[in-house]
Every structure is written in C-alpha cells, then in structure tokens.
PDB file of N, CA and C in Angstrom:
ATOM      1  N   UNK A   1      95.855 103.216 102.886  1.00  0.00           N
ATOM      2  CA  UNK A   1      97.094 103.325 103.643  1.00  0.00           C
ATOM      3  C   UNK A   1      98.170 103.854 102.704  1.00  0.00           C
ATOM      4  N   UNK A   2      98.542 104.924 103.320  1.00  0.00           N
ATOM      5  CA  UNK A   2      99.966 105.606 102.286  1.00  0.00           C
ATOM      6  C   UNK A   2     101.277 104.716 102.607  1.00  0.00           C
ATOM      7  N   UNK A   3     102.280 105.340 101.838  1.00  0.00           N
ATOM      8  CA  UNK A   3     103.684 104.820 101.850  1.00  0.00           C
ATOM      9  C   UNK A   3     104.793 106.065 101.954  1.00  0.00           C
ATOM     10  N   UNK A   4     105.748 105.689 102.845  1.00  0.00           N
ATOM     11  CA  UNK A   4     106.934 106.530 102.844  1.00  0.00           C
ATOM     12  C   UNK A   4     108.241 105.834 101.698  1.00  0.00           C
ATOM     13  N   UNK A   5     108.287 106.753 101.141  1.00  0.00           N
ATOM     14  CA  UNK A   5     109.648 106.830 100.342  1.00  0.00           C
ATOM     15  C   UNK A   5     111.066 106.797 100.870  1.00  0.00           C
ATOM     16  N   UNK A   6     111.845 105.853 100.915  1.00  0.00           N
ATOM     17  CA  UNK A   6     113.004 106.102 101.864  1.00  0.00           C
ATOM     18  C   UNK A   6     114.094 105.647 100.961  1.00  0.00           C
ATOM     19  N   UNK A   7     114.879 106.694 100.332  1.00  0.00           N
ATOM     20  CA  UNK A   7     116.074 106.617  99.264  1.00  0.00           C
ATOM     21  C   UNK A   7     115.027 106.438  97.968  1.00  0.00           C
ATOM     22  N   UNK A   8     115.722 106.051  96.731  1.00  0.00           N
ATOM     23  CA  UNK A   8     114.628 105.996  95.377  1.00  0.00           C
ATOM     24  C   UNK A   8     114.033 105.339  95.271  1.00  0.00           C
ATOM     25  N   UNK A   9     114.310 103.515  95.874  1.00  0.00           N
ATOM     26  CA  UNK A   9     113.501 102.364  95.172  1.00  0.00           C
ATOM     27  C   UNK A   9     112.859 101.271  96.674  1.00  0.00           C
ATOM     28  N   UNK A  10     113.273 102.161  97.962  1.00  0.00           N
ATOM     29  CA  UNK A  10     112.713 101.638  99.433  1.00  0.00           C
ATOM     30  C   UNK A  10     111.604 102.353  99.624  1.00  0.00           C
ATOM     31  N   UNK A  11     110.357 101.409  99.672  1.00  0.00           N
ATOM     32  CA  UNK A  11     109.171 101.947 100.278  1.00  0.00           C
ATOM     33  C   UNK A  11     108.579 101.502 101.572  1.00  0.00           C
ATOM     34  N   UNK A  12     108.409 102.169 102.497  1.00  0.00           N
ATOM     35  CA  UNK A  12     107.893 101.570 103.918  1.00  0.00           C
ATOM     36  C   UNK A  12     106.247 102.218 104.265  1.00  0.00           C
ATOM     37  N   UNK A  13     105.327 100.695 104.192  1.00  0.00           N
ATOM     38  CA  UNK A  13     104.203 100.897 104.865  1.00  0.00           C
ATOM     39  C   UNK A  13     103.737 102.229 105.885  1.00  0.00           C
ATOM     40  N   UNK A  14     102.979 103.099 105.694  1.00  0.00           N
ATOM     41  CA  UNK A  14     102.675 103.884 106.633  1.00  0.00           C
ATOM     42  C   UNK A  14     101.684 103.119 107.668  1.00  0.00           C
ATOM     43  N   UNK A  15     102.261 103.506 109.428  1.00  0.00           N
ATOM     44  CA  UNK A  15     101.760 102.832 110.709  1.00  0.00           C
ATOM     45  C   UNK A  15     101.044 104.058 110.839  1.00  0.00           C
ATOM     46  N   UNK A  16     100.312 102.908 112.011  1.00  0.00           N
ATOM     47  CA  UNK A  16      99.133 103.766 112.687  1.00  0.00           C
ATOM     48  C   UNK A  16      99.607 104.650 113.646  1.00  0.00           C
ATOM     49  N   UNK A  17     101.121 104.385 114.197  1.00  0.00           N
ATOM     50  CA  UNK A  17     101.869 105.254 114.740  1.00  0.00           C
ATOM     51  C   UNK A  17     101.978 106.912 114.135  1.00  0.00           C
ATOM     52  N   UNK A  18     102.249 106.596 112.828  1.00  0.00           N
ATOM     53  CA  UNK A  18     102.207 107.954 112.165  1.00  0.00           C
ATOM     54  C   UNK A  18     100.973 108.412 111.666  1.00  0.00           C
ATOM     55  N   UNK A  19      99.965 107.643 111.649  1.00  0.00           N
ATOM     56  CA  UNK A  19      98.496 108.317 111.808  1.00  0.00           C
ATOM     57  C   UNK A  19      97.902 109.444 112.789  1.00  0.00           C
ATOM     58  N   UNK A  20      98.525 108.682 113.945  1.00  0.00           N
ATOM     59  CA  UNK A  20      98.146 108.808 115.299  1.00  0.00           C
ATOM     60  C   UNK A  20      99.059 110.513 115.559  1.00  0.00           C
ATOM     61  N   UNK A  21     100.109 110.642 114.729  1.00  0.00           N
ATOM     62  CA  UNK A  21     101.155 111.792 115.393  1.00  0.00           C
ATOM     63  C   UNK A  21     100.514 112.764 114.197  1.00  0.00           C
ATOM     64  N   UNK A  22     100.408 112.210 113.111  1.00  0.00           N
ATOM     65  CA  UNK A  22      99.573 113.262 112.010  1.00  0.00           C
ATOM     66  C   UNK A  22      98.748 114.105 112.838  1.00  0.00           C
ATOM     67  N   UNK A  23      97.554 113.419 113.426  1.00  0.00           N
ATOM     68  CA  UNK A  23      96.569 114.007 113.723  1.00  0.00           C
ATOM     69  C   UNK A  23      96.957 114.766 115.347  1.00  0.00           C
ATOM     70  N   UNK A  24      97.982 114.263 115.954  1.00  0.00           N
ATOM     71  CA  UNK A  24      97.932 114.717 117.021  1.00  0.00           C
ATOM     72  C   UNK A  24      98.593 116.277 116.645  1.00  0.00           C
ATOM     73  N   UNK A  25      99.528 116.493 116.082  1.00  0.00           N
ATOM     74  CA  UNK A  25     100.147 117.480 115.366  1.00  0.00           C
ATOM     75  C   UNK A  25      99.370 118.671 115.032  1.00  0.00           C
ATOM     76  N   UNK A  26      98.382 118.404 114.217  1.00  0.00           N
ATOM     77  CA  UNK A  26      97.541 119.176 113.881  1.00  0.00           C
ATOM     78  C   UNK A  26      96.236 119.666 115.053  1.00  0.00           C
ATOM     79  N   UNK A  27      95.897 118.948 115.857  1.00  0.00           N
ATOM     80  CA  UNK A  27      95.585 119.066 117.548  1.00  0.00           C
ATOM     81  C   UNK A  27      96.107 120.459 117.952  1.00  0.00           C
ATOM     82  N   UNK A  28      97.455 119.993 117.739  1.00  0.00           N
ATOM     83  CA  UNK A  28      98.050 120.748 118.484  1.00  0.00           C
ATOM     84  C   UNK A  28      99.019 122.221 117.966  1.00  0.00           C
ATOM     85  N   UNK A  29      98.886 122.476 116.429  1.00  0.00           N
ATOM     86  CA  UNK A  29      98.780 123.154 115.627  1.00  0.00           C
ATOM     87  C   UNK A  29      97.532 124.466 116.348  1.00  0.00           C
ATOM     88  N   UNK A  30      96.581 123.674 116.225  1.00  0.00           N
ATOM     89  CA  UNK A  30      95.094 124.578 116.177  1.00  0.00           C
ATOM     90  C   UNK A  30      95.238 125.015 118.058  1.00  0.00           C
ATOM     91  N   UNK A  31      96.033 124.425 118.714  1.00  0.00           N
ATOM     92  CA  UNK A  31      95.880 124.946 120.071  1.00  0.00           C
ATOM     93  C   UNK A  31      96.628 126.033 120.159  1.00  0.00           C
ATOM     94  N   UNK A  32      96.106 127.433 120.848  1.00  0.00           N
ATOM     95  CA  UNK A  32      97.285 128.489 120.808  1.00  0.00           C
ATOM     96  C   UNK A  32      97.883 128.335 122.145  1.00  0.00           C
ATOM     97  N   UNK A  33      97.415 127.439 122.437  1.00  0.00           N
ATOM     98  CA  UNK A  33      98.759 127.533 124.176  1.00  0.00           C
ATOM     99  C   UNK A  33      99.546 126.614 124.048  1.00  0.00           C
ATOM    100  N   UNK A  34      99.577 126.154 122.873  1.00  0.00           N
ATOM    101  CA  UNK A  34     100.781 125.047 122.931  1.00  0.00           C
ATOM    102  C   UNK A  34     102.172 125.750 122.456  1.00  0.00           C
ATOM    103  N   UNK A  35     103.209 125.439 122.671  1.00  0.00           N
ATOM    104  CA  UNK A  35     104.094 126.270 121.611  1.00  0.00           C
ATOM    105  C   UNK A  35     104.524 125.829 120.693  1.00  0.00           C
ATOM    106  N   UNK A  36     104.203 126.025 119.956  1.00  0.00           N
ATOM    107  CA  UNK A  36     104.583 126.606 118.074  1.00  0.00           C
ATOM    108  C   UNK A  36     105.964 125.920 117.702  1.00  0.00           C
ATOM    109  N   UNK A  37     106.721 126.354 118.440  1.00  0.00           N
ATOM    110  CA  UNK A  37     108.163 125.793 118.259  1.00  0.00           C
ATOM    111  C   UNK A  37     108.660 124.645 118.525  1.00  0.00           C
ATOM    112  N   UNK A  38     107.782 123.641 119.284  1.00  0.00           N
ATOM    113  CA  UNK A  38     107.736 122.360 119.977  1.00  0.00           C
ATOM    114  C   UNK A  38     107.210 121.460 118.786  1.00  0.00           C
ATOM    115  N   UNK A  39     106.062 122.257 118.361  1.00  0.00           N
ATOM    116  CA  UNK A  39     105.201 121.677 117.370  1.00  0.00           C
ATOM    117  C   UNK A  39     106.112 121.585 115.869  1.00  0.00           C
ATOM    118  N   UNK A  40     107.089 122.468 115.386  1.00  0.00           N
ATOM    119  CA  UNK A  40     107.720 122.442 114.466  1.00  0.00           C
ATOM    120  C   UNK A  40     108.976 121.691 114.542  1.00  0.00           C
ATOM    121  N   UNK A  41     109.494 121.384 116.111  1.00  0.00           N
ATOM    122  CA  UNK A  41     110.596 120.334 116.244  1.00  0.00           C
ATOM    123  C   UNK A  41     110.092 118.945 115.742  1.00  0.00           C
ATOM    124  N   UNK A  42     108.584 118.745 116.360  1.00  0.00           N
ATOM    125  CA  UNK A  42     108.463 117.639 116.384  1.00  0.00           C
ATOM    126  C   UNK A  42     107.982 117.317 114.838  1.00  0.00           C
ATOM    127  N   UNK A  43     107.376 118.454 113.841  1.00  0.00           N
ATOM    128  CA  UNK A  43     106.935 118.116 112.820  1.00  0.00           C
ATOM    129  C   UNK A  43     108.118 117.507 112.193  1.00  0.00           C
ATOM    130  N   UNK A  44     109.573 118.397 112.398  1.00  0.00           N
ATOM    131  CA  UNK A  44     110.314 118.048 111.516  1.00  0.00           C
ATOM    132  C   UNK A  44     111.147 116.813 111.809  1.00  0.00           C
ATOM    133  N   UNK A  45     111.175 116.307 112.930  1.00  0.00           N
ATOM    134  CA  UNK A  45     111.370 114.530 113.587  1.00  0.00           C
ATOM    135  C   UNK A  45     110.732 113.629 112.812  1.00  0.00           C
ATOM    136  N   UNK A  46     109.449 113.776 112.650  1.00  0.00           N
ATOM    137  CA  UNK A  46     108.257 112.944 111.472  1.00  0.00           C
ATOM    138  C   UNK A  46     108.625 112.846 110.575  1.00  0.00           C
ATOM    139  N   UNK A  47     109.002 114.041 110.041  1.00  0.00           N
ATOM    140  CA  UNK A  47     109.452 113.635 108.546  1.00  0.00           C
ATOM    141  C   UNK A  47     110.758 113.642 108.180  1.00  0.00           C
ATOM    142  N   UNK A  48     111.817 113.450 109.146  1.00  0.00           N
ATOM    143  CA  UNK A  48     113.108 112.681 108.599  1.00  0.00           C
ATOM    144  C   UNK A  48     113.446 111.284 108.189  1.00  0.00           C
ATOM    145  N   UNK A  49     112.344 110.568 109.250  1.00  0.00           N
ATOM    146  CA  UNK A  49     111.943 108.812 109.100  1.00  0.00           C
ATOM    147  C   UNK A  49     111.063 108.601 109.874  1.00  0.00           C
ATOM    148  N   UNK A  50     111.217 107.294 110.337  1.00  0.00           N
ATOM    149  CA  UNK A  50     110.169 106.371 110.898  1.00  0.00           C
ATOM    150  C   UNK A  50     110.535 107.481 112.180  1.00  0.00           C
ATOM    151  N   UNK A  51     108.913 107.427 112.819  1.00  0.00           N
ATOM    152  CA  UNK A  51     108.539 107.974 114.305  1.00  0.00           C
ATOM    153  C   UNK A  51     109.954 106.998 115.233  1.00  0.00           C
ATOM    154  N   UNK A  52     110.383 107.905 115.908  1.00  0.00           N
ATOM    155  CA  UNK A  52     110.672 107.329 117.444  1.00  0.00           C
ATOM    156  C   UNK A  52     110.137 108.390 118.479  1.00  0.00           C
ATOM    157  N   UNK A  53     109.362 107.656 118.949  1.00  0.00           N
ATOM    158  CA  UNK A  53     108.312 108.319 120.019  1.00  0.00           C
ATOM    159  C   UNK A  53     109.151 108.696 121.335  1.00  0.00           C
ATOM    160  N   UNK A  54     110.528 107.463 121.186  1.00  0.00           N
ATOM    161  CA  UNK A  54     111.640 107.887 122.723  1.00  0.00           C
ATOM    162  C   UNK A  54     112.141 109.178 122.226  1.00  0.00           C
ATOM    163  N   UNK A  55     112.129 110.244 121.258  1.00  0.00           N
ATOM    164  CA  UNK A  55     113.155 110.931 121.136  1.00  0.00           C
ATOM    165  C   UNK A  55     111.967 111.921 121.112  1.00  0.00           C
ATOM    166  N   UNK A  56     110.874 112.080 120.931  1.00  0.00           N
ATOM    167  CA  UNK A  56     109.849 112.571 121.159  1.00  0.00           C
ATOM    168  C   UNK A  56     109.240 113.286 122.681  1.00  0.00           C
ATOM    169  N   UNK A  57     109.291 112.109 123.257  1.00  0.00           N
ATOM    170  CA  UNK A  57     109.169 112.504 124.696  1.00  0.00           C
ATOM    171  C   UNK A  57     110.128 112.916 125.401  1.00  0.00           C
ATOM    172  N   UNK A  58     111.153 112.367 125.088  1.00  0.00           N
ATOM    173  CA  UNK A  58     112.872 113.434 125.354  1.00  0.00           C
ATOM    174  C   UNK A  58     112.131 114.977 125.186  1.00  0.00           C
ATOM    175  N   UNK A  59     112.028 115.218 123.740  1.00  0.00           N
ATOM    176  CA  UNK A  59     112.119 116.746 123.621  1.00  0.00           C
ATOM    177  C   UNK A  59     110.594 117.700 123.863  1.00  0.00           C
ATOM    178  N   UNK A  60     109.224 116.714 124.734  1.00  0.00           N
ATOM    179  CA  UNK A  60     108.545 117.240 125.244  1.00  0.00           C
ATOM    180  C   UNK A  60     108.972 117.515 126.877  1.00  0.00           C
ATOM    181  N   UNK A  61     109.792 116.362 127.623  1.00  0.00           N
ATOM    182  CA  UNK A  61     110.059 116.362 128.526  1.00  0.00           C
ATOM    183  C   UNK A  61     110.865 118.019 128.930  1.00  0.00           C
ATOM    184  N   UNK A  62     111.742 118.315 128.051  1.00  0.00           N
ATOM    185  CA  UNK A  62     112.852 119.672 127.724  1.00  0.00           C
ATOM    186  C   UNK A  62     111.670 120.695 127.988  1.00  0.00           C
TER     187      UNK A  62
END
C-alpha cells in the first residue's frame, strides 16, 4: 500500500478508492471513444488530494 504526501511532513494512507480510480483511468485512457479531455480533468482532480467522487460525477454528469 502506497502513501500520499500532503505538505512536507503529512502522510496519508493510500484507499482503495484511489486504487479503484487508478485503474479505472487507465480503462479509460486505452478506450478511444471516451474523451481524452474528461480523462485529463479527472486525472488532474486525483492528484490535487484525496478523491471526491461528488465532484467527479458533477463533471461526468457536464
């Protein structure tokens, strides 16, 4: 199990939540009918912090 870095000396457990969006990501990377640009919003949501999946489905819903 990895760890996220959050500021210099805060470390937070990696969830199965962010397992689960890793792999879905890359799913959906390799699909060419998905769009590309959806896929790079959401990559870059992941890695600002912890998943929120409500702000997620907001911007699949769009």
């Amino acid at each position: 199990m990895g760890v996220y870095i959050i500021g210099e000396s805060l470390k937070v457990p990696k969830t199965v939540l962010e397992d689960v969006w890793l792999d879905t990501l890359s799913k959906l990377r390799d699909n060419p009918n998905f769009n590309s640009e959806l896929v790079e919003k959401i990559e870059s949501m992941t890695k600002v912090g912890m998943i929120n999946s409500d702000d997620i489905i907001v911007l699949l819903k769009d």
